[in-house]
N, C-alpha and C. Protein backbone atom coordinates (compact mmCIF):
# COMPACT_ATOMS: atom_id res chain seq x y z
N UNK A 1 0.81 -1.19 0.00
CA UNK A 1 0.00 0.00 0.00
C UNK A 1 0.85 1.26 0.00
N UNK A 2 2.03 1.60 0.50
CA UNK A 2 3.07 2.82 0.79
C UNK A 2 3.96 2.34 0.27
N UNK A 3 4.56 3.00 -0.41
CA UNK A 3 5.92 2.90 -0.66
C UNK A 3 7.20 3.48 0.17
N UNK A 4 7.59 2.88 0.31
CA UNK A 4 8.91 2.54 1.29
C UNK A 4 10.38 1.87 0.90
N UNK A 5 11.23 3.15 0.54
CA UNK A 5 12.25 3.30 0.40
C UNK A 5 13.12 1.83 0.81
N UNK A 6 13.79 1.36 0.00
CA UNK A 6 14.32 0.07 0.56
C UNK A 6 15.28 0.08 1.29
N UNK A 7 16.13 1.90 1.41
CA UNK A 7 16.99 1.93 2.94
C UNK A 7 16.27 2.21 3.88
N UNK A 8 14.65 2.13 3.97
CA UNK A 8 14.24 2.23 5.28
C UNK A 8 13.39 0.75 5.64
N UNK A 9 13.99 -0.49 5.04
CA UNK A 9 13.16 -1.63 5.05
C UNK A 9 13.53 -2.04 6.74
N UNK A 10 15.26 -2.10 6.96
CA UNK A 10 15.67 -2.66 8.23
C UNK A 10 14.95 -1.87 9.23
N UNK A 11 15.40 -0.66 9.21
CA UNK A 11 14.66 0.18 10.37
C UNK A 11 13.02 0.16 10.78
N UNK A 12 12.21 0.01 9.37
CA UNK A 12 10.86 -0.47 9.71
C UNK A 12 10.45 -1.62 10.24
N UNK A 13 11.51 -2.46 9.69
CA UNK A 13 11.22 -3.99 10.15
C UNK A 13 11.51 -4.28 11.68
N UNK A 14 12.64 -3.51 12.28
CA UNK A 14 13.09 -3.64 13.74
C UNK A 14 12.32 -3.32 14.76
N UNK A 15 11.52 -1.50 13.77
CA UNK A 15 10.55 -1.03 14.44
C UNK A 15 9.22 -1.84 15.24
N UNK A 16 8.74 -2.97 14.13
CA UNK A 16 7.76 -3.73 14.40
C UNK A 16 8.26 -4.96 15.36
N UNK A 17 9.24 -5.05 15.71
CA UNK A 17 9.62 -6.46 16.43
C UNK A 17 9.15 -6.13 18.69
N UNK A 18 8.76 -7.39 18.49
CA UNK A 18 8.04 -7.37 19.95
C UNK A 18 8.55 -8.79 20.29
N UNK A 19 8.36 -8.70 21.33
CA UNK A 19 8.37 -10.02 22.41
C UNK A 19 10.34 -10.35 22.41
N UNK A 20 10.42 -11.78 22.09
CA UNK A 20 12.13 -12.15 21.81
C UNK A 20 12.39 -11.57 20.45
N UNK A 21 11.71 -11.31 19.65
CA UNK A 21 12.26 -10.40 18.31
C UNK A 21 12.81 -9.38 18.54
N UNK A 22 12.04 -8.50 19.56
CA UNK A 22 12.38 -6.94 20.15
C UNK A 22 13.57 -7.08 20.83
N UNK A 23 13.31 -7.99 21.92
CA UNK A 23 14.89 -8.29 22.77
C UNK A 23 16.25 -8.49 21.84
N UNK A 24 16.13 -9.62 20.59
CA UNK A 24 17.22 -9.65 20.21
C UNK A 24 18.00 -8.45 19.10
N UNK A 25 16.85 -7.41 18.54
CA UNK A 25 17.01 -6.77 17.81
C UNK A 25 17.29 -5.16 18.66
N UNK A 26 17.19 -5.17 19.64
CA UNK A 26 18.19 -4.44 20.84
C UNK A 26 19.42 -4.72 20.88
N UNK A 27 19.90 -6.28 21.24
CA UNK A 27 21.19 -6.83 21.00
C UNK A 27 21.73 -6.40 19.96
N UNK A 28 20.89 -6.09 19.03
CA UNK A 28 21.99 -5.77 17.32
C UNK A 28 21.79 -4.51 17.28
N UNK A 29 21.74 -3.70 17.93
CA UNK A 29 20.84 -2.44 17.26
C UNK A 29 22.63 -1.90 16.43
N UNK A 30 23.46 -1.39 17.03
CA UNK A 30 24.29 -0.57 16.69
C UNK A 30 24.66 -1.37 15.31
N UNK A 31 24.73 -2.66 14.73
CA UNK A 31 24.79 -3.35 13.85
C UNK A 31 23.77 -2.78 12.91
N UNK A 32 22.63 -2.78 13.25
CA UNK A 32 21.72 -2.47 12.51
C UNK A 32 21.66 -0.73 11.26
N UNK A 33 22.20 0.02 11.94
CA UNK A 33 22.62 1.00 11.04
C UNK A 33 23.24 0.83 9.75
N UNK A 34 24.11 -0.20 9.83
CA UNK A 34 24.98 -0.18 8.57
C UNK A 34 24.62 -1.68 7.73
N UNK A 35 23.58 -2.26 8.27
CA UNK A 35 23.45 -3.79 7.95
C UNK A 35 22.34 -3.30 6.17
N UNK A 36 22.30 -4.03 5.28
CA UNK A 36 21.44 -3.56 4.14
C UNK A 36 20.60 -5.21 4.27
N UNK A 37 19.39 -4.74 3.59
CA UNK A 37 18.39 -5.66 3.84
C UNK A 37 17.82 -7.30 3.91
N UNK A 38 19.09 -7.82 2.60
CA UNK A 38 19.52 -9.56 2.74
C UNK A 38 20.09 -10.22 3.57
N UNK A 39 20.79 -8.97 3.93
CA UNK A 39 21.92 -9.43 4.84
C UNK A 39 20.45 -9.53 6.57
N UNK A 40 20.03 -8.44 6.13
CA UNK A 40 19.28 -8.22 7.60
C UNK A 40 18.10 -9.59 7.62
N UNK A 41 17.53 -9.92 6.74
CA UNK A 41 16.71 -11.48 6.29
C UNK A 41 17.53 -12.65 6.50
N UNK A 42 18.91 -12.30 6.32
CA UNK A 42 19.75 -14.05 6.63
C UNK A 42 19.70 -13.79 8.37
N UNK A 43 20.00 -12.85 8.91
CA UNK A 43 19.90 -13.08 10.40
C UNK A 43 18.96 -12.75 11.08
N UNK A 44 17.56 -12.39 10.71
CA UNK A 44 16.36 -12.92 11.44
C UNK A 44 16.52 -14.32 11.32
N UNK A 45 16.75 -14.95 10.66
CA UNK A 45 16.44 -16.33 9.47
C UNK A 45 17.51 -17.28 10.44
N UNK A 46 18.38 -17.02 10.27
CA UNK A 46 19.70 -17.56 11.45
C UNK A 46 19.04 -17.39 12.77
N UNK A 47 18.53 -16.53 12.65
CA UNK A 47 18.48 -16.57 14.73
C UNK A 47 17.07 -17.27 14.91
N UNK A 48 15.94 -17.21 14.40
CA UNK A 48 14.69 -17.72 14.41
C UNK A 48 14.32 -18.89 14.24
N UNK A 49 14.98 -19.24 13.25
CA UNK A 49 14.54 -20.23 12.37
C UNK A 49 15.23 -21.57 13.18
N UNK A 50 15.98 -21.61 13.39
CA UNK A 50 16.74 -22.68 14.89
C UNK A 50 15.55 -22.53 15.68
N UNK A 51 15.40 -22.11 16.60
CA UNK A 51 14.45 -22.06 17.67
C UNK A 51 13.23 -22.75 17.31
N UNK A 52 12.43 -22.44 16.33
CA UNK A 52 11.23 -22.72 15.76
C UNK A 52 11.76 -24.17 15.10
N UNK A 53 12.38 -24.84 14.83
CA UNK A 53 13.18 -26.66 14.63
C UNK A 53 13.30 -27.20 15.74
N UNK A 54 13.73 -26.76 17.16
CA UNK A 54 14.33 -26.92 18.16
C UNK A 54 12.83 -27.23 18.98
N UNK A 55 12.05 -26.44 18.78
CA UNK A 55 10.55 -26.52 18.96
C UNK A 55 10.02 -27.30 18.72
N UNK A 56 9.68 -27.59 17.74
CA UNK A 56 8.99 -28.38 16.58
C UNK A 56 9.23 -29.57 16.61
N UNK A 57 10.56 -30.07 17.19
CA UNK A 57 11.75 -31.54 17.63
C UNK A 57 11.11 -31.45 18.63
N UNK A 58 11.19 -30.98 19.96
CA UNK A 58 10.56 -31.03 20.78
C UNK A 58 8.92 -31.18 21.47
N UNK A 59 8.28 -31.10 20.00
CA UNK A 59 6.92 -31.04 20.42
C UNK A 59 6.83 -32.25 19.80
N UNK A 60 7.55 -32.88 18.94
CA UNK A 60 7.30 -34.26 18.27
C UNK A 60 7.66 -35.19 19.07
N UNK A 61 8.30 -35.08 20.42
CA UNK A 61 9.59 -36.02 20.77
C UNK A 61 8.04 -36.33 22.49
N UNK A 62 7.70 -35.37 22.34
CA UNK A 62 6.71 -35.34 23.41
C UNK A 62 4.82 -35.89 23.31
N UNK A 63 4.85 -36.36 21.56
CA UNK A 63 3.58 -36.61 21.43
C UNK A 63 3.19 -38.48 22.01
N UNK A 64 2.19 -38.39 22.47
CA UNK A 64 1.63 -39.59 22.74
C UNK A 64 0.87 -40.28 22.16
């Protein structure tokens, strides 16, 4: 619907992060200035995407 500048994709995207998204994207913030937008998708992707397997193993390992 808006168009949005693709050097302001990271900063919008960080903007919206809540819960452990928000926490870890505090951890990066000073990173985050100079990071450009693939790069910023491989490490949501790296940090998330483990957890949510790690999960998912775990909820299988527990079914009855």
């Amino acid at each position: 619907m808006y168009h949005v500048e693709p050097s302001e994709w990271v900063g919008l995207a960080a903007y919206h992060c809540t819960d452990s998204a928000g926490r870890w994207i505090q951890s990066i913030e000073k990173r985050l200035k100079h990071i450009e937008w693939p790069d910023f998708c491989k490490a949501v992707h790296d940090r998330f995407d483990r957890d949510q397997h790690e999960l998912l193993l775990r909820q299988l390992f527990h079914i009855r």
